[in-house]
Protein backbone atom coordinates (compact mmCIF):
# COMPACT_ATOMS: atom_id res chain seq x y z
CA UNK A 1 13.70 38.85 165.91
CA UNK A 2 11.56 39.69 168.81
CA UNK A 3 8.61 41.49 168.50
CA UNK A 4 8.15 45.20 170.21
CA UNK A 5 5.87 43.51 173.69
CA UNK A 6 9.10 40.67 174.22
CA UNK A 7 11.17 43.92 174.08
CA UNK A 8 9.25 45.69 176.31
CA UNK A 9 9.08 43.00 179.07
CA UNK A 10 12.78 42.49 178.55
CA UNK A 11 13.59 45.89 179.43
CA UNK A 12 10.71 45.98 182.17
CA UNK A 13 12.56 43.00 183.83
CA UNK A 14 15.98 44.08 183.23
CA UNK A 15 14.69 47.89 185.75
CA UNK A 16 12.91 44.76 187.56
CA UNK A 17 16.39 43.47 188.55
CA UNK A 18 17.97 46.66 189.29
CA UNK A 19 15.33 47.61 192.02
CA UNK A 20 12.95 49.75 189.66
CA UNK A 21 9.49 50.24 189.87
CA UNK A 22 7.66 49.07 186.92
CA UNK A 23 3.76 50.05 186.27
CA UNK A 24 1.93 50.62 183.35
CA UNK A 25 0.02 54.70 182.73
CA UNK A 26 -0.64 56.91 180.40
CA UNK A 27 1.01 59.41 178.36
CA UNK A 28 0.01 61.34 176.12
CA UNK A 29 -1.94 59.36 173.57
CA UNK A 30 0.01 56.27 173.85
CA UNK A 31 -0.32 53.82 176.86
CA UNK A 32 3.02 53.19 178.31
CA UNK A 33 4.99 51.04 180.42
CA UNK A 34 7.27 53.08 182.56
CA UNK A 35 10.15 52.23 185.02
CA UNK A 36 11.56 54.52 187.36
CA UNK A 37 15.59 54.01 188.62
CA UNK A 38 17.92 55.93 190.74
CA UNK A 39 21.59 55.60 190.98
CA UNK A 40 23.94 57.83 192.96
CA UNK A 41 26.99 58.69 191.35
CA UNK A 42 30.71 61.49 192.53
CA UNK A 43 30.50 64.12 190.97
CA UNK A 44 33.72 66.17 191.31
CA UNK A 45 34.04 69.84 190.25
CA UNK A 46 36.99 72.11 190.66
CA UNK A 47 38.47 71.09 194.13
CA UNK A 48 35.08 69.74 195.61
CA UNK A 49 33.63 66.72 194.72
CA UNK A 50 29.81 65.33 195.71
CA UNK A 51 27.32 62.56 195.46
CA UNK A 52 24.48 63.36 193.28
CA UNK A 53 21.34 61.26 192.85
CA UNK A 54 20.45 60.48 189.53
CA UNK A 55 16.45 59.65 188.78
CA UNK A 56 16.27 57.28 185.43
CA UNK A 57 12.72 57.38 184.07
CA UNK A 58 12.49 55.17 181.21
CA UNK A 59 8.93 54.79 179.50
CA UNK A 60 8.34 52.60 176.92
CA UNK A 61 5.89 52.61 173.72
CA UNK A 62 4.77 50.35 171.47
CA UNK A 63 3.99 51.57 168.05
CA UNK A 64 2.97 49.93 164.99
CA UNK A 65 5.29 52.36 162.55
CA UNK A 66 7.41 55.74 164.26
CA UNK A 67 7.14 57.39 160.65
CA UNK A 68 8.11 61.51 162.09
CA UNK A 69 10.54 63.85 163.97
CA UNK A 70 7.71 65.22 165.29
CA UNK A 71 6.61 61.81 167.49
CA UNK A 72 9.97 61.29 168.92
CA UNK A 73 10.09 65.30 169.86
CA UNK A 74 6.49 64.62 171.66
CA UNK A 75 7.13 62.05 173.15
CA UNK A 76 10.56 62.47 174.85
CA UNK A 77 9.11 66.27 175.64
CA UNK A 78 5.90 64.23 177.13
CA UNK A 79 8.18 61.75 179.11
CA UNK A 80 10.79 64.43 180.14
CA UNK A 81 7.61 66.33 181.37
CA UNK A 82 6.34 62.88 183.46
CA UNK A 83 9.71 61.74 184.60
CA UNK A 84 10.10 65.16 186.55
CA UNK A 85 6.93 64.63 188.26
CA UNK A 86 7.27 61.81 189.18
CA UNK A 87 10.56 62.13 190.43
CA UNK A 88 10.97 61.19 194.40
CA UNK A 89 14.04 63.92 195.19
CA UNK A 90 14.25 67.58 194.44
CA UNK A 91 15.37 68.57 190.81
CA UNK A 92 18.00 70.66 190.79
CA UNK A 93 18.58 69.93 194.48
CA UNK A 94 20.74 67.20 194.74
CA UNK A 95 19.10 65.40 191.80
CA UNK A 96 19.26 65.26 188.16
CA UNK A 97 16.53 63.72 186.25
CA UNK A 98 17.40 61.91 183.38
CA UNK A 99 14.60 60.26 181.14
CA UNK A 100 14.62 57.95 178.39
CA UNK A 101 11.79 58.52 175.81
CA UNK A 102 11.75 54.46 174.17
CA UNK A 103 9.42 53.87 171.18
CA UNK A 104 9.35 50.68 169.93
CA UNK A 105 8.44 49.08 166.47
CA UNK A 106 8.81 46.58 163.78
CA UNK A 107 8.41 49.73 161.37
CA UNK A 108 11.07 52.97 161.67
CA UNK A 109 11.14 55.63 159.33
CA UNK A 110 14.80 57.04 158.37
CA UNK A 111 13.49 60.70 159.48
CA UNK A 112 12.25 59.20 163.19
CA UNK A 113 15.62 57.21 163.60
CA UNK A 114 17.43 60.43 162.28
CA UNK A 115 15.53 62.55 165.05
CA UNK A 116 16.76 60.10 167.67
CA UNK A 117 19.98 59.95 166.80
CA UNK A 118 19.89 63.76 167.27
CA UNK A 119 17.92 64.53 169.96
CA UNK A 120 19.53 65.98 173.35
CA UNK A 121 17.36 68.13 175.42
CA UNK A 122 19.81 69.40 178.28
CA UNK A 123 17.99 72.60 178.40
CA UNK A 124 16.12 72.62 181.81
CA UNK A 125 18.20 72.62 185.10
CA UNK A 126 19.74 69.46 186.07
CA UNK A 127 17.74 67.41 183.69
CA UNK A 128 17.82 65.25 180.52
CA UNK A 129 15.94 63.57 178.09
CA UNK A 130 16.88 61.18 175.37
CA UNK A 131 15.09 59.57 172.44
CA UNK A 132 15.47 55.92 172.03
CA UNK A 133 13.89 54.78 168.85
CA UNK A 134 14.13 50.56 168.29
CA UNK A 135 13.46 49.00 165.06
CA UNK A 136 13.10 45.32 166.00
CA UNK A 137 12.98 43.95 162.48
CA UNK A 138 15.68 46.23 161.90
CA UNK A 139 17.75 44.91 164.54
CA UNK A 140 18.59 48.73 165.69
CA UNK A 141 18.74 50.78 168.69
CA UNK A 142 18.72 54.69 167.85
CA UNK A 143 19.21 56.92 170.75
CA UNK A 144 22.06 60.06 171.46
CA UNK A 145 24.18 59.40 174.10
CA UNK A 146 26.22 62.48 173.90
CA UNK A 147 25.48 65.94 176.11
CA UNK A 148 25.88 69.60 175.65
CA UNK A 149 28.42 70.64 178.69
CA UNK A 150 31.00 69.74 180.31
CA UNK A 151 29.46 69.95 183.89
CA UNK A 152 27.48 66.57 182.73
CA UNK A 153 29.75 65.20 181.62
CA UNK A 154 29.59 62.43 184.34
CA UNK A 155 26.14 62.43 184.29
CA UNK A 156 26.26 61.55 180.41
CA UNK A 157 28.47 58.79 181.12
CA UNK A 158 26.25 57.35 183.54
CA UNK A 159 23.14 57.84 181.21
CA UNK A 160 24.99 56.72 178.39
CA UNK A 161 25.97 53.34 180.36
CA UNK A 162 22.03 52.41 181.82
CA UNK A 163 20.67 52.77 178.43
CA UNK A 164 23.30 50.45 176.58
CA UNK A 165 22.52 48.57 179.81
CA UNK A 166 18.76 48.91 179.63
CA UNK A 167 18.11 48.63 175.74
CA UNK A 168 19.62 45.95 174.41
CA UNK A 169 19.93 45.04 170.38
CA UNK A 170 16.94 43.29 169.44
CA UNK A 171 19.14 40.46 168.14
CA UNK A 172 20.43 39.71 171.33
CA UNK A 173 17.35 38.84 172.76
CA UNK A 174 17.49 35.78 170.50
CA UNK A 175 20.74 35.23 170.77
CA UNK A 176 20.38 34.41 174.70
CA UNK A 177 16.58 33.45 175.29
CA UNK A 178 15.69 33.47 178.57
CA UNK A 179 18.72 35.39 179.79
CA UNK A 180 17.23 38.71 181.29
CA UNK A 181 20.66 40.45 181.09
CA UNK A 182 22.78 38.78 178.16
CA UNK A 183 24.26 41.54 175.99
């Protein structure tokens, strides 16, 4: 299995490849590599249909356990908070901001992987944030792809594809060494 910095530099590469910027900052108590994407996608609703820009912040954490609820709720909250301002449209005008909150360690706790698996804030306009919680000695990828209307719904699917894009099963990283976007 890989260990959590291989992970990390496999999913820095992989927002690499698909025209990200990739840097390195702060947040909250945990330094973090963070990626920013953007992907336009049609949106139709009713009898009008529109193209809506879609900001992926993805930050990613190294940890040596994730052992609580309460550090996947901070931290998505934190990088829900730093996605939106960081974000190069206009929330809620024209762009949805959808970030991706991934903690990564050799050590998860059932109650953090739990927590991830439930998590789906949907509650601020035109925004999102997910947990993604990977065990890579466990060979698992927690997250929520699921939303909370029916208005994002195409948004979800378009979430839900970048991070199965993005994180990959630790497992596969072996399986294909070298090869940035086996899976």
């Amino acid at each position: 299995m890989p260990d959590a910095d291989s992970y990390i530099t496999t999913v820095a590469e992989r927002i690499r490849f698909w025209d990200g910027d990739v840097y390195d900052t702060q947040i909250g108590p945990l330094r973090t590599t963070v990626g920013h994407l953007y992907d336009t996608i049609a949106v139709a609703q009713s009898e009008r249909a529109f193209n809506l820009q879609v900001h992926f912040c993805v930050a990613l954490a190294q940890l040596p356990s994730i052992d609580s609820a309460f550090a996947v709720e901070d931290f998505t909250h934190r990088v829900g908070a730093h996605g939106f301002e960081t974000s190069k449209g206009s929330p809620g005008f024209g762009t949805v901001e959808v970030s991706f909150a991934g903690m990564i360690s050799p050590l998860v706790h059932q109650v953090a992987a739990q927590r991830a698996d439930s998590i789906a804030v949907d509650n601020r306009a035109f925004g999102m944030r997910r947990a993604v919680v990977v065990d890579v000695s466990g060979n698992w990828v927690h997250t929520n792809l699921g939303g909370s209307s029916f208005f994002r719904s195409q948004v979800n699917y378009a979430a839900s594809q970048r991070v199965r894009r993005l994180f990959p099963l630790p497992a596969e990283l072996d399986a294909h060494p070298g090869n940035v976007l086996a899976w």
